[in-house]
PDB file of N, CA and C in Angstrom:
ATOM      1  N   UNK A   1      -6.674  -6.216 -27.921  1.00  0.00           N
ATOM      2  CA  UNK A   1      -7.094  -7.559 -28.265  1.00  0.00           C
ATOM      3  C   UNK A   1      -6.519  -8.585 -27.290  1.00  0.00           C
ATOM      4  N   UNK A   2      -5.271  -8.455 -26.690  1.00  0.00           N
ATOM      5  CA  UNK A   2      -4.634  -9.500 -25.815  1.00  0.00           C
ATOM      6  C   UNK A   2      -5.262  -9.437 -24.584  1.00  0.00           C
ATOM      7  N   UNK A   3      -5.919  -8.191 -23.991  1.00  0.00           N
ATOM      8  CA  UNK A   3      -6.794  -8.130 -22.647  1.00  0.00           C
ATOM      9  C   UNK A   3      -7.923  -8.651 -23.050  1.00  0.00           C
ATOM     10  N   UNK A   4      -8.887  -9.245 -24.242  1.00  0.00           N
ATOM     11  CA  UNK A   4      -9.638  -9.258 -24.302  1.00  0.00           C
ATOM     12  C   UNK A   4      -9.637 -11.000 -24.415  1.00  0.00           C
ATOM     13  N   UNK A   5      -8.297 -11.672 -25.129  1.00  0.00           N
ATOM     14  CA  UNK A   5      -8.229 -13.085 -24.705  1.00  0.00           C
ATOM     15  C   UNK A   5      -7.946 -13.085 -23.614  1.00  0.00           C
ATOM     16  N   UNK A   6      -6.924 -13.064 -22.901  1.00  0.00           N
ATOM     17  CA  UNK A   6      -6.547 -12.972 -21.394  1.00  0.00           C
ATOM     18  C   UNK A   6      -7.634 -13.341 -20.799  1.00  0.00           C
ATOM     19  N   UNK A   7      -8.716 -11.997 -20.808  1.00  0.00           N
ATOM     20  CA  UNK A   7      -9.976 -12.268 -19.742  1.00  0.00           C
ATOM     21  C   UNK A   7     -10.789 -13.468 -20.107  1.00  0.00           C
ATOM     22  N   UNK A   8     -11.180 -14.155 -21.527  1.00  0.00           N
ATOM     23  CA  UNK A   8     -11.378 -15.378 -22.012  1.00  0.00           C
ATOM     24  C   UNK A   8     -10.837 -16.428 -21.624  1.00  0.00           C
ATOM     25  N   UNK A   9      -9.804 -16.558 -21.221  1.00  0.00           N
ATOM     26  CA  UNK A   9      -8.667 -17.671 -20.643  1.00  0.00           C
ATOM     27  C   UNK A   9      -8.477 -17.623 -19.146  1.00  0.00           C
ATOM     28  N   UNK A  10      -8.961 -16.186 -18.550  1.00  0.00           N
ATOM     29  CA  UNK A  10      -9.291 -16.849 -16.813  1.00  0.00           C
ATOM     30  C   UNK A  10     -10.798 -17.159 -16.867  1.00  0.00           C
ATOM     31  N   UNK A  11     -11.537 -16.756 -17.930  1.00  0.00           N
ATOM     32  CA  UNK A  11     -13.191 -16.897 -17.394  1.00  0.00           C
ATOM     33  C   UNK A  11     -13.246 -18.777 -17.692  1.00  0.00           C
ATOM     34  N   UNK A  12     -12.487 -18.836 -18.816  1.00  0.00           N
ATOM     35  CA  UNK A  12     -12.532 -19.951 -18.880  1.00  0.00           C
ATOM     36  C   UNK A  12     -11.808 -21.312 -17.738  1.00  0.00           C
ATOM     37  N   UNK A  13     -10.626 -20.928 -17.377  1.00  0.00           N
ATOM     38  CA  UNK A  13      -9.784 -21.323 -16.075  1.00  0.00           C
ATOM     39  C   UNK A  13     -10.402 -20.936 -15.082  1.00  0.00           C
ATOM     40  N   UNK A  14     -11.436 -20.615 -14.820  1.00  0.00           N
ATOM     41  CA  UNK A  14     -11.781 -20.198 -13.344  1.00  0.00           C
ATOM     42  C   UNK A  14     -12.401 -21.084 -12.411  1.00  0.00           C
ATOM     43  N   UNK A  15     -12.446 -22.201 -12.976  1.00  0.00           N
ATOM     44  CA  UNK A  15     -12.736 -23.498 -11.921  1.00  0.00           C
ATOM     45  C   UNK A  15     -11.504 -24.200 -11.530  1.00  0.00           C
ATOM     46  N   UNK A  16     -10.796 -23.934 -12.217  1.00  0.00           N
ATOM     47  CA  UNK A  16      -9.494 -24.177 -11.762  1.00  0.00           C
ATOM     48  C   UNK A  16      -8.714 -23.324 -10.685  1.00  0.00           C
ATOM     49  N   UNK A  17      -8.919 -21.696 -11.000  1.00  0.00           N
ATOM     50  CA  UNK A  17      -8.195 -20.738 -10.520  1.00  0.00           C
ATOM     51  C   UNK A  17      -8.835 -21.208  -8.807  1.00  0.00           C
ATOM     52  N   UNK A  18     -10.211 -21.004  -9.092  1.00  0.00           N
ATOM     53  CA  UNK A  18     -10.769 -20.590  -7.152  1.00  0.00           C
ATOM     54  C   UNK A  18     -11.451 -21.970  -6.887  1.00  0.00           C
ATOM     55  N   UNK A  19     -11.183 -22.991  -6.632  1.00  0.00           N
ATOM     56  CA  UNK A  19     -12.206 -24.330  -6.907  1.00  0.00           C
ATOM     57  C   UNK A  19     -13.067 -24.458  -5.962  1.00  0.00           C
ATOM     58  N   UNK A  20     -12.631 -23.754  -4.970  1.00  0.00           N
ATOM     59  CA  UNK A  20     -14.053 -23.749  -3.570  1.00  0.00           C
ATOM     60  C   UNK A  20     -15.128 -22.751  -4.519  1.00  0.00           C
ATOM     61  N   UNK A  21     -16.519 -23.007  -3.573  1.00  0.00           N
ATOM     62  CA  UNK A  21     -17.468 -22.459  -3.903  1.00  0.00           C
ATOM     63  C   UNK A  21     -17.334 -20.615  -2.926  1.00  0.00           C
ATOM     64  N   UNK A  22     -18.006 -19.309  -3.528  1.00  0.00           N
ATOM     65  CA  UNK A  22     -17.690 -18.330  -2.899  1.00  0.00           C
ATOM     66  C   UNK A  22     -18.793 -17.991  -1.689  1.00  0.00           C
ATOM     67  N   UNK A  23     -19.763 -19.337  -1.503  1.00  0.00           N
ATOM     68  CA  UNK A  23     -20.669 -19.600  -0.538  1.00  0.00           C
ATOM     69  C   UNK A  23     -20.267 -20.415   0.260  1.00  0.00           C
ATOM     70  N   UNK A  24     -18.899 -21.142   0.292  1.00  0.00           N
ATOM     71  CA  UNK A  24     -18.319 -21.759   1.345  1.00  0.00           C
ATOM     72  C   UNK A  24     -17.428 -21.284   2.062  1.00  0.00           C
ATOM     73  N   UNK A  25     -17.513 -20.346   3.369  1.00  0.00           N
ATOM     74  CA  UNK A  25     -16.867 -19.691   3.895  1.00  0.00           C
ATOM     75  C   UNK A  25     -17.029 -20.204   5.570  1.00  0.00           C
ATOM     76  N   UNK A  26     -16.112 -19.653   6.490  1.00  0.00           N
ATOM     77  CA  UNK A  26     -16.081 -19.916   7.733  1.00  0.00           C
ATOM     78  C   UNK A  26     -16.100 -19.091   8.717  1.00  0.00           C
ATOM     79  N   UNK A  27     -17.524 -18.272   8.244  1.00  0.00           N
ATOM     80  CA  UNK A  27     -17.948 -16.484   8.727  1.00  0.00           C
ATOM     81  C   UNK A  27     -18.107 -17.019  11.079  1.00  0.00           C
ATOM     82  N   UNK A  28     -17.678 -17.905  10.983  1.00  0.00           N
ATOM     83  CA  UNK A  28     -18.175 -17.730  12.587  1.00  0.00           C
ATOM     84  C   UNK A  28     -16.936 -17.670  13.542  1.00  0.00           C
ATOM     85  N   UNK A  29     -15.761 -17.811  12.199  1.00  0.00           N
ATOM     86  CA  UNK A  29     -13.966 -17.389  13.112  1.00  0.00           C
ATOM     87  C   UNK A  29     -13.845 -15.783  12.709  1.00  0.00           C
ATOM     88  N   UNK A  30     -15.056 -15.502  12.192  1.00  0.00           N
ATOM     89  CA  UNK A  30     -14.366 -13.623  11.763  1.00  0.00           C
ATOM     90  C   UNK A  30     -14.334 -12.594  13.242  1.00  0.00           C
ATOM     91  N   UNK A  31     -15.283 -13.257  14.277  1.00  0.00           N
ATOM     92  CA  UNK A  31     -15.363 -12.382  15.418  1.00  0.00           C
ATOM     93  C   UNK A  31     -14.271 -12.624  16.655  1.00  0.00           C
ATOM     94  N   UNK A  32     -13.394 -13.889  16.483  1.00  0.00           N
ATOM     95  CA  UNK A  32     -12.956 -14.562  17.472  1.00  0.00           C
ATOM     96  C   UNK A  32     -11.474 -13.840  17.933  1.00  0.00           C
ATOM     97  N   UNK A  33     -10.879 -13.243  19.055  1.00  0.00           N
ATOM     98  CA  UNK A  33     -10.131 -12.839  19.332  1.00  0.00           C
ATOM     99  C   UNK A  33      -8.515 -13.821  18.687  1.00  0.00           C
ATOM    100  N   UNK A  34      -7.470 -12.990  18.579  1.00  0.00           N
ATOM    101  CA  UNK A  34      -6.504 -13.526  17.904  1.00  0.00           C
ATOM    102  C   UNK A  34      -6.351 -14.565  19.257  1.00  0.00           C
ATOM    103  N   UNK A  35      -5.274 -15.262  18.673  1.00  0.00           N
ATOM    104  CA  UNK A  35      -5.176 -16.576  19.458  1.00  0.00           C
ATOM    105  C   UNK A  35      -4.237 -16.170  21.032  1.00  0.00           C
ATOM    106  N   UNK A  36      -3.505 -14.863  20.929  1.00  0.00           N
ATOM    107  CA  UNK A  36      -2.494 -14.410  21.826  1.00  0.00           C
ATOM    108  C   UNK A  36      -3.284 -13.836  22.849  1.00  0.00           C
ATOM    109  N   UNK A  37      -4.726 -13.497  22.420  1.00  0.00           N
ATOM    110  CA  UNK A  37      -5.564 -12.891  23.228  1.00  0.00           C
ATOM    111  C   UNK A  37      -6.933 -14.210  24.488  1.00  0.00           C
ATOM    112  N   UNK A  38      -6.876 -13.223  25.579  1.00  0.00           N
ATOM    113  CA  UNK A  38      -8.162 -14.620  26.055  1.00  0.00           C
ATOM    114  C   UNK A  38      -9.188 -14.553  25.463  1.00  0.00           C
ATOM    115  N   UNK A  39      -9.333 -15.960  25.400  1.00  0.00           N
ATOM    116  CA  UNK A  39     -10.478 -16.176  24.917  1.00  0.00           C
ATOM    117  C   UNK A  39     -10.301 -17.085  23.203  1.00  0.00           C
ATOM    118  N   UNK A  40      -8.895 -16.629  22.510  1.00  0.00           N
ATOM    119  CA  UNK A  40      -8.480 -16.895  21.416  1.00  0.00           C
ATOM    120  C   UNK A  40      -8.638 -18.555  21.429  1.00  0.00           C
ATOM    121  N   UNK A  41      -8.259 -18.688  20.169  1.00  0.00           N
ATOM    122  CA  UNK A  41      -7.898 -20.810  20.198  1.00  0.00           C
ATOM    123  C   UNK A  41      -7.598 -20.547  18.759  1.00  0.00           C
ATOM    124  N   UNK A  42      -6.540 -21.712  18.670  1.00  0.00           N
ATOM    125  CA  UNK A  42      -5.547 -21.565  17.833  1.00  0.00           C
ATOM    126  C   UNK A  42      -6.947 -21.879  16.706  1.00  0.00           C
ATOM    127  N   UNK A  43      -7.941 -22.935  16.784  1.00  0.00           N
ATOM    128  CA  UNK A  43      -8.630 -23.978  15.943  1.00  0.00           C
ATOM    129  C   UNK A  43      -9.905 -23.882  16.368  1.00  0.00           C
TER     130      UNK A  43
END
Protein backbone atom coordinates (compact mmCIF):
# COMPACT_ATOMS: atom_id res chain seq x y z
CA UNK A 1 0.00 0.00 0.00
CA UNK A 2 2.91 2.60 0.75
CA UNK A 3 4.40 1.93 -2.98
CA UNK A 4 1.19 2.47 -4.19
CA UNK A 5 0.84 6.16 -2.42
CA UNK A 6 4.42 6.94 -3.01
CA UNK A 7 3.84 6.48 -6.81
CA UNK A 8 0.55 8.87 -6.30
CA UNK A 9 2.69 11.56 -4.68
CA UNK A 10 5.48 11.66 -7.50
CA UNK A 11 2.72 11.36 -10.30
CA UNK A 12 1.26 14.00 -8.58
CA UNK A 13 4.75 16.15 -7.87
CA UNK A 14 5.94 15.62 -11.18
CA UNK A 15 5.73 19.11 -12.45
CA UNK A 16 7.62 19.98 -9.86
CA UNK A 17 10.12 17.02 -9.89
CA UNK A 18 11.25 17.56 -13.94
CA UNK A 19 9.74 21.16 -14.86
CA UNK A 20 11.37 21.31 -18.35
CA UNK A 21 9.39 19.80 -21.04
CA UNK A 22 10.97 16.04 -22.23
CA UNK A 23 10.76 17.68 -25.88
CA UNK A 24 13.12 20.35 -24.86
CA UNK A 25 16.42 19.05 -25.39
CA UNK A 26 19.81 20.24 -26.97
CA UNK A 27 20.25 17.06 -29.41
CA UNK A 28 22.83 19.19 -31.71
CA UNK A 29 25.79 19.21 -28.66
CA UNK A 30 25.37 15.21 -28.58
CA UNK A 31 27.89 14.85 -31.65
CA UNK A 32 30.41 17.58 -30.68
CA UNK A 33 33.91 16.51 -29.67
CA UNK A 34 34.79 17.02 -25.84
CA UNK A 35 36.08 20.42 -25.36
CA UNK A 36 39.99 19.04 -24.81
CA UNK A 37 39.61 17.75 -28.25
CA UNK A 38 39.88 19.97 -31.82
CA UNK A 39 37.28 21.08 -32.86
CA UNK A 40 35.58 21.03 -29.14
CA UNK A 41 34.09 24.56 -27.56
CA UNK A 42 33.48 24.84 -24.20
CA UNK A 43 29.65 26.56 -25.34
Amino acid sequence: MGYIIFMVVIALLANLLAPHSPNEQFRQFLLMPPIWQEGGNLF
